[in-house]
C-alpha atoms as a PDB file:
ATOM      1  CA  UNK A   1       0.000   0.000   0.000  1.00  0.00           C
ATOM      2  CA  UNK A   2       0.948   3.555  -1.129  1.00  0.00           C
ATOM      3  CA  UNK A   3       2.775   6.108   1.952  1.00  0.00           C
ATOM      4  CA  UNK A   4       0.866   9.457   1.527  1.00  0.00           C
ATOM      5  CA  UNK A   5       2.801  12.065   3.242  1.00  0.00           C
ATOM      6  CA  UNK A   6       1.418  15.707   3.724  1.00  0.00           C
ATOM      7  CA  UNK A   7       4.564  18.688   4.191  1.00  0.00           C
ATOM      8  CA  UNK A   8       3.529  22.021   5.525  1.00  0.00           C
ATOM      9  CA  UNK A   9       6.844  24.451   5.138  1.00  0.00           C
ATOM     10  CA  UNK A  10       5.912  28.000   6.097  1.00  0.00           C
ATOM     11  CA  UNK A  11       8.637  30.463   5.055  1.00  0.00           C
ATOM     12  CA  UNK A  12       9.471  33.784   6.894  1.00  0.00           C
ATOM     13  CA  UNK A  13       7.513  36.936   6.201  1.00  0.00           C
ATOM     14  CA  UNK A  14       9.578  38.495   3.018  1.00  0.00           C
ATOM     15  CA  UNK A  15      11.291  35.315   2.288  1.00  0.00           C
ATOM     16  CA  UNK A  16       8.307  33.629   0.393  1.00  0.00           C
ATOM     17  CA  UNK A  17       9.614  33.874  -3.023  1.00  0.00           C
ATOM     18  CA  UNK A  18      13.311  32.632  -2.319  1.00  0.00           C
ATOM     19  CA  UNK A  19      11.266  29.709  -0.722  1.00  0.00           C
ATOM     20  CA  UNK A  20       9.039  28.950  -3.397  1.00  0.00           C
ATOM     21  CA  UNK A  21      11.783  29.165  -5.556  1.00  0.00           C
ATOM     22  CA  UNK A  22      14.079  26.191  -3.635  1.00  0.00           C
ATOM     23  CA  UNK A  23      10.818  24.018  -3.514  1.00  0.00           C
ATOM     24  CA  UNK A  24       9.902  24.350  -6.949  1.00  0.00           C
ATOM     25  CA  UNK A  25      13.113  23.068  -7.527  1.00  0.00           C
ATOM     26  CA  UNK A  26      12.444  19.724  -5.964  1.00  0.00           C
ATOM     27  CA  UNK A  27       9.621  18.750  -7.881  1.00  0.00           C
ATOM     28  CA  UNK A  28      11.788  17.390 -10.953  1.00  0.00           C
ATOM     29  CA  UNK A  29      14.129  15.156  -9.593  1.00  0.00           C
ATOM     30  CA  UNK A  30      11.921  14.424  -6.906  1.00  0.00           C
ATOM     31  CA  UNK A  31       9.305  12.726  -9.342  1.00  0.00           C
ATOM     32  CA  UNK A  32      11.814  10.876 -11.174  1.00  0.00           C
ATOM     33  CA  UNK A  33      12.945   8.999  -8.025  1.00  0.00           C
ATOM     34  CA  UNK A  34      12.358   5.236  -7.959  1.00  0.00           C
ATOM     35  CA  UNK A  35      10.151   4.854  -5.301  1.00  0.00           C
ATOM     36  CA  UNK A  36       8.040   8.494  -6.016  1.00  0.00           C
ATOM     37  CA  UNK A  37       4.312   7.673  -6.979  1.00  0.00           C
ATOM     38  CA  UNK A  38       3.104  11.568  -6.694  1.00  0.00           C
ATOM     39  CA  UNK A  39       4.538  14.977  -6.150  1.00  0.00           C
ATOM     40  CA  UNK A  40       3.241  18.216  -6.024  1.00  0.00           C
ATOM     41  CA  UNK A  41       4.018  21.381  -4.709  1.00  0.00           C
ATOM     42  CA  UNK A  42       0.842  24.240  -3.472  1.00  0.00           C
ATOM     43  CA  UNK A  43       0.609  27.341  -1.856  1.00  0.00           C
ATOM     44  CA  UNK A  44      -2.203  28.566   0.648  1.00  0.00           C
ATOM     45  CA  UNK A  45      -4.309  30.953  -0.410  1.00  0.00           C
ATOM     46  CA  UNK A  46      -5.124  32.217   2.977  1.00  0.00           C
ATOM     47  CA  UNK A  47      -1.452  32.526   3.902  1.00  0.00           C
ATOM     48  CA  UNK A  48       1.585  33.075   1.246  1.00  0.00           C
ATOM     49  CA  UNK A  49       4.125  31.917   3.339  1.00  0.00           C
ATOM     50  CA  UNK A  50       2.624  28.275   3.963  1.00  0.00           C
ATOM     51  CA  UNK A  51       3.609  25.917   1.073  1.00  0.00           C
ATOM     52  CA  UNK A  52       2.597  22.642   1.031  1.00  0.00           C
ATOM     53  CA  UNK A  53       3.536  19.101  -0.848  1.00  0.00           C
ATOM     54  CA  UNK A  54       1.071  16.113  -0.938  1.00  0.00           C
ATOM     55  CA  UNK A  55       2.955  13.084  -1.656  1.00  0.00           C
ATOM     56  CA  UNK A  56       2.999   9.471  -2.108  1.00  0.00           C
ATOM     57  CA  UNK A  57       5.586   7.170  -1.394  1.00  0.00           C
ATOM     58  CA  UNK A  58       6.082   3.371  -2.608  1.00  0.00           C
ATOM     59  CA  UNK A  59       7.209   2.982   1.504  1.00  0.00           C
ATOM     60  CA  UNK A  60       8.469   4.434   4.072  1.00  0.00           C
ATOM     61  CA  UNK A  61      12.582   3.674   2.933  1.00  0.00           C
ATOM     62  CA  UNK A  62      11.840   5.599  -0.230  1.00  0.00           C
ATOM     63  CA  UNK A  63      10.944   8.791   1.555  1.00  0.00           C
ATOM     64  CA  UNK A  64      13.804   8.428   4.208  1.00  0.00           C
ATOM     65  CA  UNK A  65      16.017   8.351   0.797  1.00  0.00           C
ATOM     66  CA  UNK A  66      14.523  11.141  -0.165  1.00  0.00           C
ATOM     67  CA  UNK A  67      15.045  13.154   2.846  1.00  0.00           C
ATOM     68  CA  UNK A  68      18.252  12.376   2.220  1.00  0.00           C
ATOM     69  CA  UNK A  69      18.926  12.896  -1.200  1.00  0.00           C
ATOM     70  CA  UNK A  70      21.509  15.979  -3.015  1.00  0.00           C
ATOM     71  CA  UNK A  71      18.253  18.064  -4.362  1.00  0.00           C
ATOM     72  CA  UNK A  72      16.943  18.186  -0.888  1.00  0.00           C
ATOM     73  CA  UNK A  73      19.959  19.108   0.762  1.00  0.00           C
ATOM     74  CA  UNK A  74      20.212  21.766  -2.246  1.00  0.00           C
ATOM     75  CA  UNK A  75      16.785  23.313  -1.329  1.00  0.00           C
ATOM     76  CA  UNK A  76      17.855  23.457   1.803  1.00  0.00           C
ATOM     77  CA  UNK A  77      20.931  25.134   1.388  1.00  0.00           C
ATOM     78  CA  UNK A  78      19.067  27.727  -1.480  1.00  0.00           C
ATOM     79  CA  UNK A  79      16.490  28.862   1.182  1.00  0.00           C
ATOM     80  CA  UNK A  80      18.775  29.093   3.738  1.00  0.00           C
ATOM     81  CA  UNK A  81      17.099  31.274   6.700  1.00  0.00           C
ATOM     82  CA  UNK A  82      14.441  31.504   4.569  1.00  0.00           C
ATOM     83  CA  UNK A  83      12.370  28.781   6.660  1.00  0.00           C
ATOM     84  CA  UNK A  84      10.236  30.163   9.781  1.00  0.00           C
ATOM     85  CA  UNK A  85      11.292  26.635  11.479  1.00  0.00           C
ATOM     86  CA  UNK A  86      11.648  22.972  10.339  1.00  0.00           C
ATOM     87  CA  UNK A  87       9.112  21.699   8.043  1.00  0.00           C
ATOM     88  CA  UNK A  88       6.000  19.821   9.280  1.00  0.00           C
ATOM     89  CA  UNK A  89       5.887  16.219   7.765  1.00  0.00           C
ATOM     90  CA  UNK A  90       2.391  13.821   8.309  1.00  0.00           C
ATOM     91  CA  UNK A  91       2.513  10.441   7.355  1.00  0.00           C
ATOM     92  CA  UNK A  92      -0.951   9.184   6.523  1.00  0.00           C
ATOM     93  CA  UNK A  93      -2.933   6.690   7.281  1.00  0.00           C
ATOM     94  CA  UNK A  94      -6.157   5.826   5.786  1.00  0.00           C
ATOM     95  CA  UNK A  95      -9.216   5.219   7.832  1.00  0.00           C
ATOM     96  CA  UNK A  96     -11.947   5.188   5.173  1.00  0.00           C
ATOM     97  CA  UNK A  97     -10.545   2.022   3.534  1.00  0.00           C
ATOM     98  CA  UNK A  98     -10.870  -1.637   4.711  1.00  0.00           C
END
């Protein structure tokens, strides 16, 4: 079964385009890794600085190689203080299916 992961990353007031910037960078080469089903990148529309990726995962080693993968270490470093604080990651689980 399919990992769905939710990530809320909420950039600081006046850093919002250097952040969107760094994340749209990881969409790429994060959909052509192996074990990537879906990728995709939003932002709020009640609050700019929240940005948001709903994902899914073949299982749980494929997004712990993903966290530690060049192009997310490179976001990282290209937003630098950007971030207002670590980003927010939710596994999912479904409850509406048997």
């Amino acid at each position: 079964m399919p990992l769905p992961v939710v990530a809320v990353i909420t950039a600081k007031p006046g850093s919002e385009d250097l952040v969107r910037e760094a994340l749209s960078e990881l969409v790429p080469p994060t959909r052509d890794e192996s074990g990537c089903l879906a990728y995709s990148l939003y932002r709020s529309t009640e609050d700019p600085t929240v940005f948001v990726t709903v994902e899914s995962w073949r299982e749980a080693d494929d997004l712990a190689a993903h966290m530690r993968s060049e192009h997310i270490a490179a976001a990282f470093a290209k937003a630098g203080d950007g971030f207002a604080g670590r980003p927010v990651i939710h596994s999912l689980e479904a409850l509406d299916e048997a």
